[in-house]
Structure formats: structure tokens, C-alpha cells
Protein backbone atom coordinates (compact mmCIF):
# COMPACT_ATOMS: atom_id res chain seq x y z
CA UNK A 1 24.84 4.85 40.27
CA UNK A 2 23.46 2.91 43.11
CA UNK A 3 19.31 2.48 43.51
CA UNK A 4 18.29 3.95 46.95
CA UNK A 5 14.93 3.71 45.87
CA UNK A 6 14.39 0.93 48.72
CA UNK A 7 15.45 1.90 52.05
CA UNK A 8 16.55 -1.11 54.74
CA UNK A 9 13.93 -1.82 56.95
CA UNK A 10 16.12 -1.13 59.91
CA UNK A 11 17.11 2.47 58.88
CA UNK A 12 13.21 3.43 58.90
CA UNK A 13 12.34 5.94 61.22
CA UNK A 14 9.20 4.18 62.34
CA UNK A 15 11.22 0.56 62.21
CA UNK A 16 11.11 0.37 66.08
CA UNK A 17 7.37 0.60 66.42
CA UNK A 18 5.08 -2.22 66.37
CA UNK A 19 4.04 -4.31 63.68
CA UNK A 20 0.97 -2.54 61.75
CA UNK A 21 -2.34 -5.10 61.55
CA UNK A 22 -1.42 -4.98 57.54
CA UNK A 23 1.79 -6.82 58.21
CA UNK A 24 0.35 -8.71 60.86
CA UNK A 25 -2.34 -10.15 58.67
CA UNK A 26 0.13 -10.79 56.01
CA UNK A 27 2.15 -12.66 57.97
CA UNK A 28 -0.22 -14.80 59.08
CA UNK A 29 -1.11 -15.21 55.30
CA UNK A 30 2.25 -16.20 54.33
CA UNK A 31 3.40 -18.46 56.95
CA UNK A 32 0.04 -20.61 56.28
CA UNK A 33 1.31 -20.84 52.59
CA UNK A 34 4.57 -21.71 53.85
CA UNK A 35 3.80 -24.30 56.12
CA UNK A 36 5.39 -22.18 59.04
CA UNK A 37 4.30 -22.05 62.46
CA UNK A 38 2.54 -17.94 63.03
CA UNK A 39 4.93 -15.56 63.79
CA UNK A 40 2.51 -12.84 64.79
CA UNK A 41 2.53 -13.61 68.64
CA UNK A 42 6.42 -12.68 68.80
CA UNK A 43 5.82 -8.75 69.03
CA UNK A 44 7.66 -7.83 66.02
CA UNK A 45 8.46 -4.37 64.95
CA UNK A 46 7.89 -3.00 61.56
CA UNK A 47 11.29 -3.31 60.66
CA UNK A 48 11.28 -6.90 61.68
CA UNK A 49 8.11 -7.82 60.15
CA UNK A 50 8.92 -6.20 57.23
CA UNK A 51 12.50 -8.78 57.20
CA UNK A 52 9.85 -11.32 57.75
CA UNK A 53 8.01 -11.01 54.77
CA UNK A 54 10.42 -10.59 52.37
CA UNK A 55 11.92 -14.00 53.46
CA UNK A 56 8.59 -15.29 53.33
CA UNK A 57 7.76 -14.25 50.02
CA UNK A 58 10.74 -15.92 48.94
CA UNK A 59 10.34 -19.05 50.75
CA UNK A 60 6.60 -19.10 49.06
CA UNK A 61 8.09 -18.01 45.82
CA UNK A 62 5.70 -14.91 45.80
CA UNK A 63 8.82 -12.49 45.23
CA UNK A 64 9.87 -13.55 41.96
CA UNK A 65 9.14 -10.98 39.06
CA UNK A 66 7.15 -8.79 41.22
CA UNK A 67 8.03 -5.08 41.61
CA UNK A 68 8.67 -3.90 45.45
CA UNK A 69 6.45 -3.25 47.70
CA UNK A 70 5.32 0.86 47.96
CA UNK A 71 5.78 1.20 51.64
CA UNK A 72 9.30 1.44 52.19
């Protein structure tokens, strides 16, 4: 049986609006860690941010073990 308990960031119904100040800030947070220039200025959408952090998290090494994240 396949898990559909995480749904792709670009199916979301929302994934077209703009970035939430949660992800925002986050992003910010995470590109510091990972040396990387901010992305917030780029007017990302949810669905992009979302892509964002996830490769983030994995380029900080913050994904590993951790259950995923609530909001999608």
C-alpha cells in the first residue's frame, strides 16, 4: 500500500499563494546554517518554499530521523 500521508507541495491547493512569514522566517534560518545566500527576496510560493526547505534541511542535515512536518 502506498503512504499518501504527505501530499507534494505542488498538488496543494494553496501551493500558488505566497510564502507564509513561518516559512519565510525559516528560510532565512536555514540558509544562515547553510551558508547560503537568503532566498526570501525571490517571492516564493508555498509550494516552492516548502521545496526549499526540505532541501535545506537536508543540506543542514536537520532532516535526518525527524518525523515530517504537520502542515502538509
Amino acid at each position: 500500500m502506498a503512504d499518501n500521508t504527505e501530499k507534494d507541495p505542488t498538488d496543494w491547493v494553496s501551493g500558488d499563494d505566497p510564502m507564509t512569514g513561518a516559512q519565510q522566517s525559516y528560510l532565512r534560518t536555514l540558509a544562515e546554517q547553510a551558508h547560503q545566500p537568503d532566498p526570501t527576496d525571490k517571492g516564493l510560493t508555498k509550494a516552492q518554499a516548502s521545496k526549499l526547505i526540505d532541501d535545506l534541511r537536508a543540506a543542514t542535515g536537520l532532516d535526518q530521523g525527524t518525523p515530517p512536518r504537520s502542515d502538509r
